[in-house]
C-alpha atoms as a PDB file:
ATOM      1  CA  UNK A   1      -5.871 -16.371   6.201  1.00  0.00           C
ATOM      2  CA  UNK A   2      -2.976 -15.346   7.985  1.00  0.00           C
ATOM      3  CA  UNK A   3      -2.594 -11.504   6.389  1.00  0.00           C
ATOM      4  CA  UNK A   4      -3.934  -8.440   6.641  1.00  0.00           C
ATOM      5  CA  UNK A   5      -2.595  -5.359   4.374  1.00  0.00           C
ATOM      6  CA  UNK A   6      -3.900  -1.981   3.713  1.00  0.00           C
ATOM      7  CA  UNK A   7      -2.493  -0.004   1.189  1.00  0.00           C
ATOM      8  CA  UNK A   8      -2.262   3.475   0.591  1.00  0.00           C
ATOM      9  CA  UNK A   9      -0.839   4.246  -3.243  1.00  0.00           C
ATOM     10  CA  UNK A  10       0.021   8.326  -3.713  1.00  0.00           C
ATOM     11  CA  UNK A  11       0.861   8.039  -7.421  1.00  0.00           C
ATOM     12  CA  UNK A  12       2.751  11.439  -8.298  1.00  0.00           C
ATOM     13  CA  UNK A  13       0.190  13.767 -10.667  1.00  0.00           C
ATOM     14  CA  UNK A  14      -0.353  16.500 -12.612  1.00  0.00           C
ATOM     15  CA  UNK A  15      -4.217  16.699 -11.141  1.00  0.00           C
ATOM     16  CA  UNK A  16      -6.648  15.321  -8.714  1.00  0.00           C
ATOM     17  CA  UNK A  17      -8.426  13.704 -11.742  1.00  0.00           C
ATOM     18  CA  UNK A  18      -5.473  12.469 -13.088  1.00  0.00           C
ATOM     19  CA  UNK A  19      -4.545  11.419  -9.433  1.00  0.00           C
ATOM     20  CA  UNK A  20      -8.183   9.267  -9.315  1.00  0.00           C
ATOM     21  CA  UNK A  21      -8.026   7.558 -12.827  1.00  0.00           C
ATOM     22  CA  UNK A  22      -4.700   6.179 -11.267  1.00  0.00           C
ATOM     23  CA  UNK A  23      -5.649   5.318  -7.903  1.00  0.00           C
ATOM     24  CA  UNK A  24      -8.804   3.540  -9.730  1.00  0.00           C
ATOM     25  CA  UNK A  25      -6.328   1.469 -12.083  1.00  0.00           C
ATOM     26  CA  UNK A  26      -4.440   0.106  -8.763  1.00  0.00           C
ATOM     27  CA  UNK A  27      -7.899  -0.589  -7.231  1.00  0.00           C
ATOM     28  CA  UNK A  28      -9.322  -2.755 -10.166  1.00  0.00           C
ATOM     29  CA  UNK A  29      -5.711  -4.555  -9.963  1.00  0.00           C
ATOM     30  CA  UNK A  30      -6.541  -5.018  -6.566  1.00  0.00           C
ATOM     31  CA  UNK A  31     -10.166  -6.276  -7.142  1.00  0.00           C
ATOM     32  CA  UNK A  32      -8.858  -8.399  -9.909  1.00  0.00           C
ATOM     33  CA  UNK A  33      -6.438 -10.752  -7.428  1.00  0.00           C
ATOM     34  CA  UNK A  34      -9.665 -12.360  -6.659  1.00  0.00           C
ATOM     35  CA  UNK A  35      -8.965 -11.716  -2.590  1.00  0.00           C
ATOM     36  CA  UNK A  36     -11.219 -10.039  -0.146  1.00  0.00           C
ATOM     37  CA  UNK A  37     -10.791  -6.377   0.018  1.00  0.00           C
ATOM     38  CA  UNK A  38     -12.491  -3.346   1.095  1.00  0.00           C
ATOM     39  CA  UNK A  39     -11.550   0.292  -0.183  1.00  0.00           C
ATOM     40  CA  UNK A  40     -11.903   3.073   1.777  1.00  0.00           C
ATOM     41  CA  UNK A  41     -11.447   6.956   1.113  1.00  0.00           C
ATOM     42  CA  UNK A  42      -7.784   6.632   1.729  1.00  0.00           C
ATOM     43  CA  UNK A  43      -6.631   3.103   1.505  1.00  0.00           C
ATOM     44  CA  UNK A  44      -7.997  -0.431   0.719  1.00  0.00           C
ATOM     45  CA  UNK A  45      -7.555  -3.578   2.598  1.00  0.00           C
ATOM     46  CA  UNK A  46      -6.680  -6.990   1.768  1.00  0.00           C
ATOM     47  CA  UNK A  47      -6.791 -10.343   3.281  1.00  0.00           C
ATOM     48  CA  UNK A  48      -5.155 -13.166   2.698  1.00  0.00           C
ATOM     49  CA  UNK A  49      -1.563 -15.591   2.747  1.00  0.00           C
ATOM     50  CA  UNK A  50       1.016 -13.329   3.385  1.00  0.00           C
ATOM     51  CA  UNK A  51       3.209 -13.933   0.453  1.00  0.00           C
ATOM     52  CA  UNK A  52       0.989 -13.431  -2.027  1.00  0.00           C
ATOM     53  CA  UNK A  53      -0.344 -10.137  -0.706  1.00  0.00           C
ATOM     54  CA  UNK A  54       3.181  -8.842  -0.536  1.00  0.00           C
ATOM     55  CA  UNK A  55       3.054  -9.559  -4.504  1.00  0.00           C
ATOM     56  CA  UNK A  56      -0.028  -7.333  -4.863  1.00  0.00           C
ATOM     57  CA  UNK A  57       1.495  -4.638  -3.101  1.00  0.00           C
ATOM     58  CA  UNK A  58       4.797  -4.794  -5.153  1.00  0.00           C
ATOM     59  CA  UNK A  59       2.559  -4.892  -8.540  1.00  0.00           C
ATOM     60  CA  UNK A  60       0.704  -1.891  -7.115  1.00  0.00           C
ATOM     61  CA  UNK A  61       3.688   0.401  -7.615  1.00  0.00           C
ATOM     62  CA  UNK A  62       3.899  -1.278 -11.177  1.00  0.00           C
ATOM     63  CA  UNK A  63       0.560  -0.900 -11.899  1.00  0.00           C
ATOM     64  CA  UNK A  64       0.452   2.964 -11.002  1.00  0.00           C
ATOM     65  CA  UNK A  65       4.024   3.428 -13.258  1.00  0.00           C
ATOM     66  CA  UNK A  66       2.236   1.946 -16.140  1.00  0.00           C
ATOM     67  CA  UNK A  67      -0.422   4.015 -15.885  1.00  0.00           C
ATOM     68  CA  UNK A  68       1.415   7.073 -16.090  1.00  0.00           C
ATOM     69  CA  UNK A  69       2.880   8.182 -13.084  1.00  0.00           C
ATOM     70  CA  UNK A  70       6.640   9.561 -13.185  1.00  0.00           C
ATOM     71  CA  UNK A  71       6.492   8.298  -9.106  1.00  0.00           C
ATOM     72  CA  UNK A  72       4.624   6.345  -6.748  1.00  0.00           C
ATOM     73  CA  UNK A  73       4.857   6.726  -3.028  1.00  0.00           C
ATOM     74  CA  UNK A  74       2.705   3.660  -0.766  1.00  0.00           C
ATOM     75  CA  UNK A  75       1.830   3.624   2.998  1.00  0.00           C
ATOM     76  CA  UNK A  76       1.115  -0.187   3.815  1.00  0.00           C
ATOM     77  CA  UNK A  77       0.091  -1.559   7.111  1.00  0.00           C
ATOM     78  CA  UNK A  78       0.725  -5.237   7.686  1.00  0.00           C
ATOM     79  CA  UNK A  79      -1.241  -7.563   9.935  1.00  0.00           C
ATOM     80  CA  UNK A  80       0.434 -11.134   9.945  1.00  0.00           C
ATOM     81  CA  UNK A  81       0.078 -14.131  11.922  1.00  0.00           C
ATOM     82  CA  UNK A  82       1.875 -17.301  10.993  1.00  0.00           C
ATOM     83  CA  UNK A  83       0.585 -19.591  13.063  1.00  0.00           C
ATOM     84  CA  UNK A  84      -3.267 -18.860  12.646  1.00  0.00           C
ATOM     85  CA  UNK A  85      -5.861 -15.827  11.433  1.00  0.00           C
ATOM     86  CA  UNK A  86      -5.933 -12.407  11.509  1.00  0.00           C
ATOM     87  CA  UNK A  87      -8.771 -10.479  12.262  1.00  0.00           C
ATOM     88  CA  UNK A  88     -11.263  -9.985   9.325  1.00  0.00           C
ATOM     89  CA  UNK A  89     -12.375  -7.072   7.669  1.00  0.00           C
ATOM     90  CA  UNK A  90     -15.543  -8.437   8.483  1.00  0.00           C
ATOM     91  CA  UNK A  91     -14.912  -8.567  11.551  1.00  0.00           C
ATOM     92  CA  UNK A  92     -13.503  -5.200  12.284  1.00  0.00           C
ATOM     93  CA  UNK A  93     -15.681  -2.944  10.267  1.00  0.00           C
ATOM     94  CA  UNK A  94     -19.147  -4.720   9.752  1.00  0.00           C
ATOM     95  CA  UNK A  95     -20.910  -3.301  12.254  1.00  0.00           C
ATOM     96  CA  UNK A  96     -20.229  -0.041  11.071  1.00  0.00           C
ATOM     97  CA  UNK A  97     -21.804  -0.437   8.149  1.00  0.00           C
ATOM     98  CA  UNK A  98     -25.652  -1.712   9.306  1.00  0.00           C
END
């Protein structure tokens, strides 16, 4: 696993419900790549080969379009090492959580 991403999607809405049924659409897109991620309260990590996460966050803006929003604005953090692993989520934020 040489990537790290975490993506924040800020779909443009009309309400904070409105704003959540989006930001839930992008997530199950995200869950539904079949790579590790974690989702926090403002932005949800994945891991895995660069390239392809680079595709999930271009289909992220896509996703949140479709679902209805006249804009989408993304913060993404990268972590990528060619030449071996990244850090895990795992890794970083396990024992956090015990």
């Amino acid at each position: 696993m040489n990537a790290s991403v975490a993506i924040q999607t800020l779909p443009e809405a009309a309400n904070d419900e409105e704003l959540i049924r989006i930001v839930d659409e992008v997530i199950a897109y995200i869950k539904s790549t079949g790579r590790n991620c974690y989702v926090g309260p403002f932005e949800t990590a994945i891991e895995g080969d660069y390239d392809e996460l680079m595709d999930i966050v271009k289909e992220c803006q896509h996703i949140a379009i479709r679902a209805g929003a006249p804009s989408v604005a993304a913060y993404i953090k990268v972590s990528y090492k060619p030449e071996g692993d990244v850090l895990t989520i795992e890794k970083k934020v396990t024992k956090h959580h015990q």
